[in-house]
N, C-alpha and C. Protein backbone atom coordinates (compact mmCIF):
# COMPACT_ATOMS: atom_id res chain seq x y z
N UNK A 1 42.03 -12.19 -7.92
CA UNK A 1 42.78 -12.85 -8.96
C UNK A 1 42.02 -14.09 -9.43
N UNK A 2 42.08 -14.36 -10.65
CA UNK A 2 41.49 -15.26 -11.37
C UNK A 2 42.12 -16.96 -10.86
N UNK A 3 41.43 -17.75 -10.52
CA UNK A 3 41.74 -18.94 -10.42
C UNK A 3 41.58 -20.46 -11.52
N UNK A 4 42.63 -21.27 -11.73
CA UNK A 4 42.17 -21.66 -12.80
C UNK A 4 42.50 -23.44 -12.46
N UNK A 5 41.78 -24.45 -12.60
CA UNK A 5 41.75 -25.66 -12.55
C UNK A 5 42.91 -26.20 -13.38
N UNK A 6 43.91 -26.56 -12.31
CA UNK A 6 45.66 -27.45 -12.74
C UNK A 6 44.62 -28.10 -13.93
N UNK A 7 43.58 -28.93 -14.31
CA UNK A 7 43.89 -29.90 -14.75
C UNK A 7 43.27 -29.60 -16.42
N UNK A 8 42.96 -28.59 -16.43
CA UNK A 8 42.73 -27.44 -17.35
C UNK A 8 43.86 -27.27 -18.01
N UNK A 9 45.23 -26.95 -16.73
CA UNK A 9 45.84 -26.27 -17.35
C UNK A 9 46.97 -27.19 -18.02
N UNK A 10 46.51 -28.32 -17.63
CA UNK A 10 47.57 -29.26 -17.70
C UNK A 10 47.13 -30.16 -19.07
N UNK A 11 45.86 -29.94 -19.66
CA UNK A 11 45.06 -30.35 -21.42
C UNK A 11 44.81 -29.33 -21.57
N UNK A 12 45.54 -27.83 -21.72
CA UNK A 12 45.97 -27.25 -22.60
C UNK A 12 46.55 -26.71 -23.69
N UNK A 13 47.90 -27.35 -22.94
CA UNK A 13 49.44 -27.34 -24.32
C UNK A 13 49.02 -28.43 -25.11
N UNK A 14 48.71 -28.62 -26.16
CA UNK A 14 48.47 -29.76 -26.74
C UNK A 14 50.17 -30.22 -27.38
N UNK A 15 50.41 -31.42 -27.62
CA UNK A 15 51.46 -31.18 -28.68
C UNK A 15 51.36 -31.11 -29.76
N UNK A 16 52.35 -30.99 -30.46
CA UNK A 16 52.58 -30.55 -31.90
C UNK A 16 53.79 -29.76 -31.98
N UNK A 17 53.83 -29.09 -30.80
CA UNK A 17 55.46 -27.54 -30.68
C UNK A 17 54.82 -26.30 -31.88
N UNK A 18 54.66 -25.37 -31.07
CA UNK A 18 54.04 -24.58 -31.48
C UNK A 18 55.40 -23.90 -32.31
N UNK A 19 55.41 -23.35 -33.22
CA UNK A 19 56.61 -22.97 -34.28
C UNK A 19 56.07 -21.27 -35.11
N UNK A 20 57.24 -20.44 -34.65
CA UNK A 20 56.75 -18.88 -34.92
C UNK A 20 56.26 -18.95 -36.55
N UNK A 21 55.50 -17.75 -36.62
CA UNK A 21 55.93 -17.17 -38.63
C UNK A 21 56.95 -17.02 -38.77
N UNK A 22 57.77 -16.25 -37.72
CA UNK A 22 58.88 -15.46 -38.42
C UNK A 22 59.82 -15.00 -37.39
N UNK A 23 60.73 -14.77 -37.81
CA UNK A 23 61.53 -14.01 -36.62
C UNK A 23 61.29 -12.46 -35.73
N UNK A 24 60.03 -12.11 -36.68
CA UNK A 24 59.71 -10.87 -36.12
C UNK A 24 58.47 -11.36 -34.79
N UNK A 25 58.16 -12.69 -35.14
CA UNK A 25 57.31 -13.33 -33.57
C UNK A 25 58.24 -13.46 -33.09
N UNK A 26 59.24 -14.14 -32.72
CA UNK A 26 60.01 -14.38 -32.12
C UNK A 26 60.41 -12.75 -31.20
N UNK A 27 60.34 -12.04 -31.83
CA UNK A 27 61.13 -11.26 -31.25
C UNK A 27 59.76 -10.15 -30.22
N UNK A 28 58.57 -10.36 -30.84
CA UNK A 28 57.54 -9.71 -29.76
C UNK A 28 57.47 -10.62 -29.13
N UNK A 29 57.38 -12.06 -28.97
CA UNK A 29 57.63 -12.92 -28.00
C UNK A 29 58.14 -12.67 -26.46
N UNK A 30 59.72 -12.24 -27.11
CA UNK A 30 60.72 -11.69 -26.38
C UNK A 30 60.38 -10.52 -25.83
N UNK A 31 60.20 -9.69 -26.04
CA UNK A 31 59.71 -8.39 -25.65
C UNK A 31 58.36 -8.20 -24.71
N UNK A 32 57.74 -9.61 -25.05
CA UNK A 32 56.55 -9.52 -24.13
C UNK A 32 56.89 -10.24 -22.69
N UNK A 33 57.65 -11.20 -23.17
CA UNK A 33 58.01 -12.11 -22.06
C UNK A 33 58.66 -11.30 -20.70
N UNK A 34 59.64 -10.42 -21.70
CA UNK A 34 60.61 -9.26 -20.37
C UNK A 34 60.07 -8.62 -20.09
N UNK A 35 58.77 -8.03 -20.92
CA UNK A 35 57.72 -7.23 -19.85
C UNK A 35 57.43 -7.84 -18.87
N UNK A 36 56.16 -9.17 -19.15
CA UNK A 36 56.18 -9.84 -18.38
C UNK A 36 56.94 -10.30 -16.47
N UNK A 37 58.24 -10.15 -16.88
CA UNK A 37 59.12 -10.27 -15.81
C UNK A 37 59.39 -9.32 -15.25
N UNK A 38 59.30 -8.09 -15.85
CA UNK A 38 59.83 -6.71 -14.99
C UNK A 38 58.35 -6.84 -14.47
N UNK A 39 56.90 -6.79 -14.85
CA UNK A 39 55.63 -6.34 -14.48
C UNK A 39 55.49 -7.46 -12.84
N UNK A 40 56.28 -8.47 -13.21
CA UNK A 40 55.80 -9.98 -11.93
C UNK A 40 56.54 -9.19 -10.80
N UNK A 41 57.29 -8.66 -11.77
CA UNK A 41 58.60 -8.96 -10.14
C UNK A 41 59.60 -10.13 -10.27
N UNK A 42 59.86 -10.60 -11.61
CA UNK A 42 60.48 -11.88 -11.18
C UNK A 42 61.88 -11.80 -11.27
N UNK A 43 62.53 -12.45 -10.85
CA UNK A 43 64.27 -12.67 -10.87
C UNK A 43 64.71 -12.82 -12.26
N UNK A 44 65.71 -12.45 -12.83
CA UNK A 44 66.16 -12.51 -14.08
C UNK A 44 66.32 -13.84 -14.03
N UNK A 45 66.91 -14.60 -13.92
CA UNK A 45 66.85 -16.11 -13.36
C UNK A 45 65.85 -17.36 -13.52
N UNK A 46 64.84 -16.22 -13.11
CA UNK A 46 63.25 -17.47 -12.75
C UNK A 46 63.14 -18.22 -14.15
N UNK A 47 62.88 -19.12 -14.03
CA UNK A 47 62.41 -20.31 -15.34
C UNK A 47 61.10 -20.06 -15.61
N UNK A 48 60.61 -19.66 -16.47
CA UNK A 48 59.14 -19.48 -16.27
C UNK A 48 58.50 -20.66 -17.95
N UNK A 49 57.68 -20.69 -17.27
CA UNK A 49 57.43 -22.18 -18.47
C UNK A 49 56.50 -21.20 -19.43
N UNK A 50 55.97 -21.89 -20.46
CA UNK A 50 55.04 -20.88 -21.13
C UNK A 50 54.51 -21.36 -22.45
N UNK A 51 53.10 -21.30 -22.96
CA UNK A 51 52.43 -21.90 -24.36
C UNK A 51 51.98 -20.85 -25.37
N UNK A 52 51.97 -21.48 -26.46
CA UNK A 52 51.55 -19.92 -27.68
C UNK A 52 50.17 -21.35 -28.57
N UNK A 53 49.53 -20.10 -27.95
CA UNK A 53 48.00 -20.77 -28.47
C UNK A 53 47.46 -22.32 -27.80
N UNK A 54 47.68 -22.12 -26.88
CA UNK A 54 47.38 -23.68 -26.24
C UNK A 54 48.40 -24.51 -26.89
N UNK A 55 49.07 -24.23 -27.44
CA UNK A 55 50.19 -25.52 -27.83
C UNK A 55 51.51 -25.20 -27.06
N UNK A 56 52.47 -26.77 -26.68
CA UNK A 56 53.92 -26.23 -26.09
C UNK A 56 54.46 -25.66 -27.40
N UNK A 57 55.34 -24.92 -27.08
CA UNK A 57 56.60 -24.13 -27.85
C UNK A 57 57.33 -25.51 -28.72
N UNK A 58 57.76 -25.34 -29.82
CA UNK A 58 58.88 -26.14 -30.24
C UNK A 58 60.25 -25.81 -29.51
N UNK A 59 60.81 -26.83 -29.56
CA UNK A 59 62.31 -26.17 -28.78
C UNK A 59 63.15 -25.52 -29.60
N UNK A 60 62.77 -24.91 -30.62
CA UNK A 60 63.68 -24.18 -31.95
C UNK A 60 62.99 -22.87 -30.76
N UNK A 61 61.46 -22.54 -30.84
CA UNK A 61 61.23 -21.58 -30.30
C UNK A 61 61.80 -21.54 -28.96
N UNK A 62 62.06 -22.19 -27.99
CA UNK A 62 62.38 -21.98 -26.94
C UNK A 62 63.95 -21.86 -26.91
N UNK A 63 64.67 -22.40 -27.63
CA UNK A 63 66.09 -21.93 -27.51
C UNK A 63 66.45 -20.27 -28.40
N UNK A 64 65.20 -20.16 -29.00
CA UNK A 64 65.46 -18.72 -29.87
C UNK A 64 65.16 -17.19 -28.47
N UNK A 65 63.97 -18.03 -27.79
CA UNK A 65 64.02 -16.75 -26.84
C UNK A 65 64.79 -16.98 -25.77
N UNK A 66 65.42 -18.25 -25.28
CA UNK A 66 66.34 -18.03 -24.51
C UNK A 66 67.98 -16.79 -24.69
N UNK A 67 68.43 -17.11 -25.95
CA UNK A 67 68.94 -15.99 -26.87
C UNK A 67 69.00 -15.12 -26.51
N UNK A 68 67.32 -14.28 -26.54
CA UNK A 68 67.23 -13.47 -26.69
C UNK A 68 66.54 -12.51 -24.70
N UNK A 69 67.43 -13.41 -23.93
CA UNK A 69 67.14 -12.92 -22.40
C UNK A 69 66.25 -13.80 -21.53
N UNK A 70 64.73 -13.80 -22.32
CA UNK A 70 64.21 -14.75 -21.03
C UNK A 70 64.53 -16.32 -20.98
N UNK A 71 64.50 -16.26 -19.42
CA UNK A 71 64.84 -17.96 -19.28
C UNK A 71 63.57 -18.20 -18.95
N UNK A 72 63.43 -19.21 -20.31
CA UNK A 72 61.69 -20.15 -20.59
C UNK A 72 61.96 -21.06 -20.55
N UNK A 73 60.85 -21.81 -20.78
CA UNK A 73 60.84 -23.93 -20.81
C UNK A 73 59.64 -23.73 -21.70
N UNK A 74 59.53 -24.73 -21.93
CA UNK A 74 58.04 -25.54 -22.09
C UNK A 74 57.27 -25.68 -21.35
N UNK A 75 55.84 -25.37 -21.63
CA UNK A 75 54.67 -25.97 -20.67
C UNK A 75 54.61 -27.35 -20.06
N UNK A 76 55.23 -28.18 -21.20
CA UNK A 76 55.30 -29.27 -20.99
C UNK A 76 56.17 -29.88 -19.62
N UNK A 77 57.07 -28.86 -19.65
CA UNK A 77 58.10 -29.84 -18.23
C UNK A 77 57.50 -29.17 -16.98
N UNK A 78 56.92 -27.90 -17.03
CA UNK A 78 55.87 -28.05 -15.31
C UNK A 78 55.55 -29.31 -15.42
N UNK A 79 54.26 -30.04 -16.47
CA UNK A 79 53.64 -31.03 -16.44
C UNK A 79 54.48 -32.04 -16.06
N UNK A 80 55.66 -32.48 -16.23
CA UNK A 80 56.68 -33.50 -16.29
C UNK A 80 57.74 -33.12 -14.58
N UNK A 81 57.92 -32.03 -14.31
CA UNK A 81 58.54 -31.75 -13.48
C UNK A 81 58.34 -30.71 -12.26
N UNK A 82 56.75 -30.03 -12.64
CA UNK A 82 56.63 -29.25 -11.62
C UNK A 82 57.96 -28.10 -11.94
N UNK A 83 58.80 -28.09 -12.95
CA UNK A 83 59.91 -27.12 -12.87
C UNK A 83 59.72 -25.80 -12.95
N UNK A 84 58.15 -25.19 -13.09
CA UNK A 84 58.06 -24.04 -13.11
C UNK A 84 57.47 -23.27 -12.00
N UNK A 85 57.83 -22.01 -11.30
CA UNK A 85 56.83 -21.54 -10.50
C UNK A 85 55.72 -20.35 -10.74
N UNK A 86 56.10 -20.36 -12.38
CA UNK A 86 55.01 -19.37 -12.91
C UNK A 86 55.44 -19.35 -14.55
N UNK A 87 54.29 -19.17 -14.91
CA UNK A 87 53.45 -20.21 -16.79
C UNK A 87 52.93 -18.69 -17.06
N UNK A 88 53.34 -18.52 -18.47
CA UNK A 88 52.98 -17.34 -19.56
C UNK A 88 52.06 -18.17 -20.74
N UNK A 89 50.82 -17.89 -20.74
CA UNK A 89 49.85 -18.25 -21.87
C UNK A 89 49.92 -17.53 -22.93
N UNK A 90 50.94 -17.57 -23.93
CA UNK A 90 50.21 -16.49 -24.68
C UNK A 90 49.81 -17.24 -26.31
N UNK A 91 49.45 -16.07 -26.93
CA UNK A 91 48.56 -16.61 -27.92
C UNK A 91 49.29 -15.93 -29.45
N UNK A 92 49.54 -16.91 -30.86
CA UNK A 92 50.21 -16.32 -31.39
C UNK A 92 50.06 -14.69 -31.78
N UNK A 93 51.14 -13.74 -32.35
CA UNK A 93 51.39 -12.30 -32.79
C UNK A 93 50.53 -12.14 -33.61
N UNK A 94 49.46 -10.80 -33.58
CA UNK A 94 48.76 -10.01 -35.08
C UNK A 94 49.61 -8.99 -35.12
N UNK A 95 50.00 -9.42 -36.18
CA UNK A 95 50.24 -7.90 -37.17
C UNK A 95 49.80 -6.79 -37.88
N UNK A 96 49.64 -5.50 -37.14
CA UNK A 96 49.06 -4.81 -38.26
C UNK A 96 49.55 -4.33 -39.32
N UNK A 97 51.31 -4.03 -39.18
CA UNK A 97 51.61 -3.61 -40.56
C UNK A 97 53.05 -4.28 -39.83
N UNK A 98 53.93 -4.37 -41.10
CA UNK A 98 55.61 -4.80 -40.73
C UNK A 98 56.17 -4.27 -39.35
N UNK A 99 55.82 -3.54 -38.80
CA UNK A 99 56.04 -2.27 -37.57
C UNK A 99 55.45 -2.47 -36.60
N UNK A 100 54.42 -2.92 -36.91
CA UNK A 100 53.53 -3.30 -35.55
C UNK A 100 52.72 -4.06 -35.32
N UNK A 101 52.67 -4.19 -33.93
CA UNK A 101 51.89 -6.02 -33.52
C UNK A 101 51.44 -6.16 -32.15
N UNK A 102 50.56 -6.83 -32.23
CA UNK A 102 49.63 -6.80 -30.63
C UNK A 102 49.57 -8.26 -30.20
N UNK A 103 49.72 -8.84 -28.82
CA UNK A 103 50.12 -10.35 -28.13
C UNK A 103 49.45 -10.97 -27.47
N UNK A 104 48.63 -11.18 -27.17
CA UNK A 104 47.39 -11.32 -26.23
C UNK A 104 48.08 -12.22 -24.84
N UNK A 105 48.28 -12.45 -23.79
CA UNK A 105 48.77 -13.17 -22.70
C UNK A 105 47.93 -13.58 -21.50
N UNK A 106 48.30 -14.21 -20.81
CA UNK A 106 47.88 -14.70 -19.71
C UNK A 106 49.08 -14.95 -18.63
N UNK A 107 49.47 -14.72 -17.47
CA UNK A 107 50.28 -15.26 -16.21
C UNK A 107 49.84 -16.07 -15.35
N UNK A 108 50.16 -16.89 -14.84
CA UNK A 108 49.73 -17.31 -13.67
C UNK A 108 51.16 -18.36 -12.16
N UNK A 109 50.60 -18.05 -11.22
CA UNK A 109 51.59 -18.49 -10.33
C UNK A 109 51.46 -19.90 -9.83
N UNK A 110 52.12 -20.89 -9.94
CA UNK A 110 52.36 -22.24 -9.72
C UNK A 110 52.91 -22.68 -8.21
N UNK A 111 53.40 -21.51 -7.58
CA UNK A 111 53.91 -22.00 -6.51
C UNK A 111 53.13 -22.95 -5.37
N UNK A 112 51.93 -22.03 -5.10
CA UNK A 112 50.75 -23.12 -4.36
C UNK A 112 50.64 -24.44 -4.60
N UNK A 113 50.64 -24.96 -6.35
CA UNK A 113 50.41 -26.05 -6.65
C UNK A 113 51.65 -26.71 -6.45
N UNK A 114 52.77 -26.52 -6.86
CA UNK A 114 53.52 -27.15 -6.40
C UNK A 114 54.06 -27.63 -5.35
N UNK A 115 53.70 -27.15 -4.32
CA UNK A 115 54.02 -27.19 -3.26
C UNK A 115 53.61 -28.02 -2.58
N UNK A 116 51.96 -28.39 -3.31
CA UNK A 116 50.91 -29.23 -3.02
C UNK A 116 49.52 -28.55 -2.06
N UNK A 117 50.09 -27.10 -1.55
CA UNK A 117 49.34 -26.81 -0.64
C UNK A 117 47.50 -26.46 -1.41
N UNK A 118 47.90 -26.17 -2.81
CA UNK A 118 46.91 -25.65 -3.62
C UNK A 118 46.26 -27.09 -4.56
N UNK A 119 44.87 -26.50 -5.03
CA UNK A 119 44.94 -27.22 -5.98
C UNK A 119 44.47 -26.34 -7.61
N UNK A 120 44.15 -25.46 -7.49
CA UNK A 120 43.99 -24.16 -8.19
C UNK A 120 45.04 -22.82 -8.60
N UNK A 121 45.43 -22.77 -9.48
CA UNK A 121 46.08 -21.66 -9.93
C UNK A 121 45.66 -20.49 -9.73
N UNK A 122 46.87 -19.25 -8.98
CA UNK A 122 46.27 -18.10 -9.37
C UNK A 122 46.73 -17.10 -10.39
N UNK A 123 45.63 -16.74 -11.17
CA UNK A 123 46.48 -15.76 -12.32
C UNK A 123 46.71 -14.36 -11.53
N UNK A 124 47.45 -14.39 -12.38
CA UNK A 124 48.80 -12.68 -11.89
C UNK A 124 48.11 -11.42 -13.14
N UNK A 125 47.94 -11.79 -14.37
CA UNK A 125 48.30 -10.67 -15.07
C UNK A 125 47.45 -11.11 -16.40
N UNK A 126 46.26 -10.81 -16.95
CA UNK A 126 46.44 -10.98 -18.80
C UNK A 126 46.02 -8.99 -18.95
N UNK A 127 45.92 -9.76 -20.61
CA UNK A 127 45.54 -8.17 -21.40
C UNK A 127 46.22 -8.49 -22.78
N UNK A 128 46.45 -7.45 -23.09
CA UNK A 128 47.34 -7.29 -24.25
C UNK A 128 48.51 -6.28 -24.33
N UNK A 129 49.38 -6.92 -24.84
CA UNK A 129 50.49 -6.07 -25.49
C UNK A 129 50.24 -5.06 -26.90
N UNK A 130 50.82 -4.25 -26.84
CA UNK A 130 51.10 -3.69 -27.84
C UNK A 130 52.44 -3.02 -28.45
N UNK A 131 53.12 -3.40 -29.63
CA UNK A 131 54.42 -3.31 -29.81
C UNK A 131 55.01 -2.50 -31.30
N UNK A 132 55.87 -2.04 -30.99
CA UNK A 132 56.67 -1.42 -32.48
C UNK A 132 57.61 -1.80 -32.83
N UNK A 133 58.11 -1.83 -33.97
CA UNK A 133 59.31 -1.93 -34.09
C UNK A 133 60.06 -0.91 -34.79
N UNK A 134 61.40 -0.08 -34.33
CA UNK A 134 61.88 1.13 -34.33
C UNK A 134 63.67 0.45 -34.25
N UNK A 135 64.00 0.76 -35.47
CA UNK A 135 65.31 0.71 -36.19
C UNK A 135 65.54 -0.36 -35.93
N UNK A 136 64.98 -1.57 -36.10
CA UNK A 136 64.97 -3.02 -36.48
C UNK A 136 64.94 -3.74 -35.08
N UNK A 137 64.36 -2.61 -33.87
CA UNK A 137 63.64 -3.72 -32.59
C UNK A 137 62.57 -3.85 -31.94
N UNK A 138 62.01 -4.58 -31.69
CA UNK A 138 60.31 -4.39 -31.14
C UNK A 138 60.35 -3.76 -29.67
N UNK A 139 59.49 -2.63 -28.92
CA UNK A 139 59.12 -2.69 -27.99
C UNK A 139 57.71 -2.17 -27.89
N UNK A 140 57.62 -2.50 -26.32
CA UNK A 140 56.38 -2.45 -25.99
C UNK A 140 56.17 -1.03 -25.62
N UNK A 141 54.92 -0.77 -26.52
CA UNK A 141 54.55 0.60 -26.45
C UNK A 141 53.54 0.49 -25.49
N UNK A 142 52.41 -0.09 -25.17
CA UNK A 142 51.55 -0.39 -23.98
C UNK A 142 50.96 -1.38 -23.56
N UNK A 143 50.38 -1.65 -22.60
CA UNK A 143 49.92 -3.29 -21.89
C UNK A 143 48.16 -2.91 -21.66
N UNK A 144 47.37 -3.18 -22.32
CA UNK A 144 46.03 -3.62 -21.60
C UNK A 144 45.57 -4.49 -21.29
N UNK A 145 44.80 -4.11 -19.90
CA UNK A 145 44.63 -5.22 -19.27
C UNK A 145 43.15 -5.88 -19.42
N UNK A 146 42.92 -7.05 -19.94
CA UNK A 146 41.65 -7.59 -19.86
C UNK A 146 41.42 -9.29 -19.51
N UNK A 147 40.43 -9.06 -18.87
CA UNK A 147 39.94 -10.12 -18.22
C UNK A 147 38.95 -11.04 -18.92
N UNK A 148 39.04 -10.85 -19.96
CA UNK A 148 38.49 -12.04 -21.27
C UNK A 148 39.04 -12.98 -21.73
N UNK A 149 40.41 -12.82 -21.29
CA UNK A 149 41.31 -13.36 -22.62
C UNK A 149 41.36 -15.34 -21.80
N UNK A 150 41.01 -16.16 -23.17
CA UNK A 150 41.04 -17.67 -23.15
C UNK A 150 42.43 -17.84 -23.13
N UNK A 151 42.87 -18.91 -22.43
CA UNK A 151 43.64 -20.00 -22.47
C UNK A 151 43.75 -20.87 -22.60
């Protein structure tokens, strides 16, 4: 598993609040995120913090995918609170046509660091998504996995 320097990850989110195109990001967002959680293993529950393009989320975006199932935060309050025990990188939606769209992501697990025992992150999961949308909802049609992808 890929390891990644807290302090990297921590002059990443820049601010500004990262803010969707449209509601149709919003909604592969969503769809990637619950992949995401079924693929970790994580508790419906878990808080998982998370950035789109190196920037934190605006909280318009983060109360839109709460909405819509996952429980997210901001990148920003690990930084502020350690409140997360695992961070979703992802990078904004391409579209190839109204129907379909590909997500690029990154995971990684916080628990070590928080704990203090660590001082290095380990990543869990990137690649890409790939998604449709079929009678006005996006899902994920497949996940590749690659080990290129920036954060």
């Amino acid at each position: 598993m890929a390891a990644v320097a807290v302090l990297m990850l921590a002059a990443d989110a820049v601010a500004g609040g990262y803010r969707p195109a449209n509601d149709d990001e919003v909604e592969v967002f969503a769809a990637a995120l619950r992949s995401e959680y079924a693929a970790n293993h994580w508790r419906a529950g878990e808080l998982i913090c998370f950035s789109v393009g190196g920037k934190d989320p605006s909280g318009k975006l983060v109360a839109a995918l709460r909405r819509r199932g996952p429980h997210v935060c901001s990148q920003a309050e690990w930084r502020k609170r350690l409140a997360c025990r695992f961070t979703v990188y992802l990078q904004p939606v391409e579209f190839n046509s109204p129907d379909s769209a590909r997500v690029r992501f990154a995971s990684a697990d916080f628990r070590e660091v928080n704990e203090g025992i660590a001082h290095l992150v380990d990543g869990l999961r990137e690649g890409e998504y790939v998604l449709r949308k079929t009678n006005g909802a996006w899902s994920v049609l497949s996940y590749t996995p690659d080990r290129t992808f920036q954060h």
